[in-house]
Protein backbone atom coordinates (compact mmCIF):
# COMPACT_ATOMS: atom_id res chain seq x y z
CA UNK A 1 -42.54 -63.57 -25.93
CA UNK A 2 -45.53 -62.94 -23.29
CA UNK A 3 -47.07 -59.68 -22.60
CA UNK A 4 -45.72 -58.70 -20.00
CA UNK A 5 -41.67 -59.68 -21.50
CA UNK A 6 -42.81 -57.09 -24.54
CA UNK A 7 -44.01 -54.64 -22.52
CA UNK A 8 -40.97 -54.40 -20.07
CA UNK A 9 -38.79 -54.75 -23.12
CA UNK A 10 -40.41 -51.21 -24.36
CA UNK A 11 -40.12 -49.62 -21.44
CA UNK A 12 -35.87 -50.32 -20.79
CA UNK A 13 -35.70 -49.18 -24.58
CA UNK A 14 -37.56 -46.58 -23.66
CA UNK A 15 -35.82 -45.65 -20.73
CA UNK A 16 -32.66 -45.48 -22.21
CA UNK A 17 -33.70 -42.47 -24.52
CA UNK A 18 -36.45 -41.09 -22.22
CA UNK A 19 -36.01 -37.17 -21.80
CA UNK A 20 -36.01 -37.90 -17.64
CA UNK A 21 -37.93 -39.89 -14.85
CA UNK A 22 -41.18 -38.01 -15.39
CA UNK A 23 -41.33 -38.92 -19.17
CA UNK A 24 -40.35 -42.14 -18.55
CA UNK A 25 -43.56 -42.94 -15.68
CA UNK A 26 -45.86 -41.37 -18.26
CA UNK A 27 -44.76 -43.43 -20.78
CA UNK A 28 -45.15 -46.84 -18.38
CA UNK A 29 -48.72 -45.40 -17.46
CA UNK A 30 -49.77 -44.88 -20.74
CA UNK A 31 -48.56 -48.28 -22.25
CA UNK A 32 -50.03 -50.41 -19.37
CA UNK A 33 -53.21 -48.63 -19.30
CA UNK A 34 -53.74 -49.04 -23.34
CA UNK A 35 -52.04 -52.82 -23.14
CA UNK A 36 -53.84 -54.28 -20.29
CA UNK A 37 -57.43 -54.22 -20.25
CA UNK A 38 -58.09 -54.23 -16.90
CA UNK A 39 -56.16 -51.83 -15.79
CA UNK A 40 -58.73 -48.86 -15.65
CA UNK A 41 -56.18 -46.47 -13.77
CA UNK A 42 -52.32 -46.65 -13.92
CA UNK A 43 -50.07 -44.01 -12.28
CA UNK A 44 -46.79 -42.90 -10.07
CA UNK A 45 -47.45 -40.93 -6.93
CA UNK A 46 -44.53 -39.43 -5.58
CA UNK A 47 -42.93 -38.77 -2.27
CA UNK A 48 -43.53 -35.07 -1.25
CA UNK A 49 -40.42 -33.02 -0.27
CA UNK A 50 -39.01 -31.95 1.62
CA UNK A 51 -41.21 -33.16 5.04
CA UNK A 52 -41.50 -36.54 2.97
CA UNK A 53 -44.70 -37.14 4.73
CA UNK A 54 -46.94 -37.20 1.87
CA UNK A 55 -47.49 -38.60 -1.86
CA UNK A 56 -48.13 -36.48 -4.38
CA UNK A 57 -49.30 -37.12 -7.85
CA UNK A 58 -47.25 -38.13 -10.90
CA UNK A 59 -47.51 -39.12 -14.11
CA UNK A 60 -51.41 -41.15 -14.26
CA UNK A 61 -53.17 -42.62 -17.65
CA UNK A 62 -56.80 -43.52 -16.70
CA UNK A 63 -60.47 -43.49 -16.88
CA UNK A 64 -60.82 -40.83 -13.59
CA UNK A 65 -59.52 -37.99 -11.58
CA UNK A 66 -56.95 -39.71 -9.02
CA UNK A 67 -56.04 -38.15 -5.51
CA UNK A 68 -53.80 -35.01 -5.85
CA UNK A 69 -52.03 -35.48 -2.64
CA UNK A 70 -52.02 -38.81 0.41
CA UNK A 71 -50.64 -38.07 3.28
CA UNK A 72 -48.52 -41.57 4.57
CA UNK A 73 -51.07 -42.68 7.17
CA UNK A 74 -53.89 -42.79 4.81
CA UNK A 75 -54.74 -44.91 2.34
CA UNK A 76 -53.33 -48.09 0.28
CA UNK A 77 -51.01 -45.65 -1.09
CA UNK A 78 -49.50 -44.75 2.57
CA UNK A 79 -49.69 -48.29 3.47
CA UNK A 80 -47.24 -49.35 1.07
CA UNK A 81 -44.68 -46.60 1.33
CA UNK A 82 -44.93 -46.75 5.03
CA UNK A 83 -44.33 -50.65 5.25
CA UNK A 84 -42.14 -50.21 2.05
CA UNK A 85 -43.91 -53.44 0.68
CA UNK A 86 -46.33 -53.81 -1.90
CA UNK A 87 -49.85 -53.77 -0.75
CA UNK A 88 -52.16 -55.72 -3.37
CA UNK A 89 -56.39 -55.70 -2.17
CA UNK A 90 -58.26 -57.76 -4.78
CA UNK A 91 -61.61 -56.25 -3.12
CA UNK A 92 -61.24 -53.23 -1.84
CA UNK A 93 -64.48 -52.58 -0.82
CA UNK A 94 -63.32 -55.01 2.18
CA UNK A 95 -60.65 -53.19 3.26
CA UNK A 96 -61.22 -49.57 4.97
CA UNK A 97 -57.69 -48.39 4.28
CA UNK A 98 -58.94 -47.82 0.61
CA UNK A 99 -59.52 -44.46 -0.70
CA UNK A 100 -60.62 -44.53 -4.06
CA UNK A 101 -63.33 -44.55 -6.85
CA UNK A 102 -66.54 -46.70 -5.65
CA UNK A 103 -66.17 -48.22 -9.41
CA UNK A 104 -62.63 -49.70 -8.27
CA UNK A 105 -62.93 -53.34 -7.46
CA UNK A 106 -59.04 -54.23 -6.97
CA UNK A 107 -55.90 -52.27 -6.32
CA UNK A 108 -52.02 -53.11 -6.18
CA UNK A 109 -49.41 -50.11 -4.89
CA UNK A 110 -45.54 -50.72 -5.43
CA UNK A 111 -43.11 -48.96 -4.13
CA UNK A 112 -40.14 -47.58 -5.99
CA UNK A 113 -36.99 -47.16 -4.27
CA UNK A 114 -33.60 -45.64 -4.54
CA UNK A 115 -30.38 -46.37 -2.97
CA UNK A 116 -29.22 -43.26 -0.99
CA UNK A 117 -26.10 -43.55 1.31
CA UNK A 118 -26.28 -47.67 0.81
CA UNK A 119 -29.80 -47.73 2.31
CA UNK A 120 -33.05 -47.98 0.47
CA UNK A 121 -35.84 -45.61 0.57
CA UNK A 122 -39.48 -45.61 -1.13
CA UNK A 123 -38.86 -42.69 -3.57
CA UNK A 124 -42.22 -42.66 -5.44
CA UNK A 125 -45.00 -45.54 -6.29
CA UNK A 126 -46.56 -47.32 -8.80
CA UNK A 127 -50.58 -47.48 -8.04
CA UNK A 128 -52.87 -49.37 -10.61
CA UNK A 129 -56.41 -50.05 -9.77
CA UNK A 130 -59.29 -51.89 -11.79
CA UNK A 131 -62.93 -52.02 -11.98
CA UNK A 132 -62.67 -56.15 -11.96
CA UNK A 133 -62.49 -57.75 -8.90
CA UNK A 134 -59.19 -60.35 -8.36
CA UNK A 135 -57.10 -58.71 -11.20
CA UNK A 136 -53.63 -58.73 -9.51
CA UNK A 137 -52.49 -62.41 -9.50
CA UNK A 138 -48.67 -63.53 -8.47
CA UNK A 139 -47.52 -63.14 -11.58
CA UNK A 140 -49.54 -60.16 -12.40
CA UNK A 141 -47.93 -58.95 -9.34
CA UNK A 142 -44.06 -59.81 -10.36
CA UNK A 143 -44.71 -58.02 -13.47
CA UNK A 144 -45.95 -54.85 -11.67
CA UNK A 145 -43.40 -55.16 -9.19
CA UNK A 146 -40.46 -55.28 -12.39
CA UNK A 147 -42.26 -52.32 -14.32
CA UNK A 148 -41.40 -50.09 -10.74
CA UNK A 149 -38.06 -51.26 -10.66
CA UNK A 150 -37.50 -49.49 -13.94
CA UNK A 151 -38.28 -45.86 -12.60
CA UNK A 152 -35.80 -46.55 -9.73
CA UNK A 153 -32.60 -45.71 -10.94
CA UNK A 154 -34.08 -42.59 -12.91
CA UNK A 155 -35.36 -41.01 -10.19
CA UNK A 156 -32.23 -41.73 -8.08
CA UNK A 157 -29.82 -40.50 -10.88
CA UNK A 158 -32.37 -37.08 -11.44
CA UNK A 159 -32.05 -37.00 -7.44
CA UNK A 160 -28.39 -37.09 -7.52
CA UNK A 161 -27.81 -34.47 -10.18
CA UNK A 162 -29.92 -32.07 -8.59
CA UNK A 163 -28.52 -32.49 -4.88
CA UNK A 164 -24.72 -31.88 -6.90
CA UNK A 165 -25.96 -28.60 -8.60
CA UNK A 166 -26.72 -27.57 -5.22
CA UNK A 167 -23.89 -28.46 -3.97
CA UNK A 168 -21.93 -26.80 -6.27
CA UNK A 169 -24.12 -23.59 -6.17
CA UNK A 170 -22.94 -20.01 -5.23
């Protein structure tokens, strides 16, 4: 079994006992930022409500203090949620869009979606930078790409529950 199969494999079993979406990101940032050595900075910004015009900070594991809030026209970060693609830069220091640490050579941002009335909308993100230049690879990028998927459904069923308390609310 590779890497990245174990690793994915911890995080469903994880999942399925996880106390919530927010324990759940902090375990995935934790584990890839301990199990992949070039991943200096690993975390889950999260789409601001209610305006949804903005990403604010999640659950991180890293080596320095990430940006609290990104509004959707700035950065890597707004890139992907706005294009609701993920945006990988294996030098950053080549493209302006970047916002980040001077020590951060490459960066991949994946958005995490949920289903709401049938259509799909970027929810939160997975961001994960590194001090190495040309660290995300296709299949470094497939594996990213499946350790987002994860948080999906957790943040859509913790979405759901809330909006039906609400509902049923005095």
């Amino acid at each position: 079994m590779s890497k990245y199969e174990e690793l994915l494999k911890d995080f469903t079993a994880y999942g399925r006992s996880a106390n919530g979406a927010q324990a759940l990101m902090q375990h995935i940032a934790e584990r890839l930022h301990e199990a992949m050595a070039r991943y200096n900075w690993v975390g889950f910004y999260l789409m601001e409500a209610p305006a949804l015009d903005a990403l604010v900070l999640g659950p991180y594991s890293g080596s320095f203090m990430p940006t609290l809030r990104i509004p959707l026209d700035k950065g890597l970060c707004g890139a992907a949620a706005t294009s609701a693609q993920t945006v990988v830069v294996n030098n950053v220091q080549a493209d302006p869009r970047y916002l980040g640490s001077d020590m951060v050579k490459s960066n991949i941002v994946v958005p995490i979606f949920a289903k709401k009335q049938a259509k799909k909308r970027v929810v939160a993100e997975l961001c994960i930078e590194s001090y190495f230049a040309d660290t995300f690879n296709k299949p470094e990028q497939s594996f990213i790409e499946s350790c987002a998927a994860l948080v999906g459904p957790y943040l859509e069923k913790e979405a759901s529950a809330a909006a039906e308390k609400a509902d049923t609310a005095p």
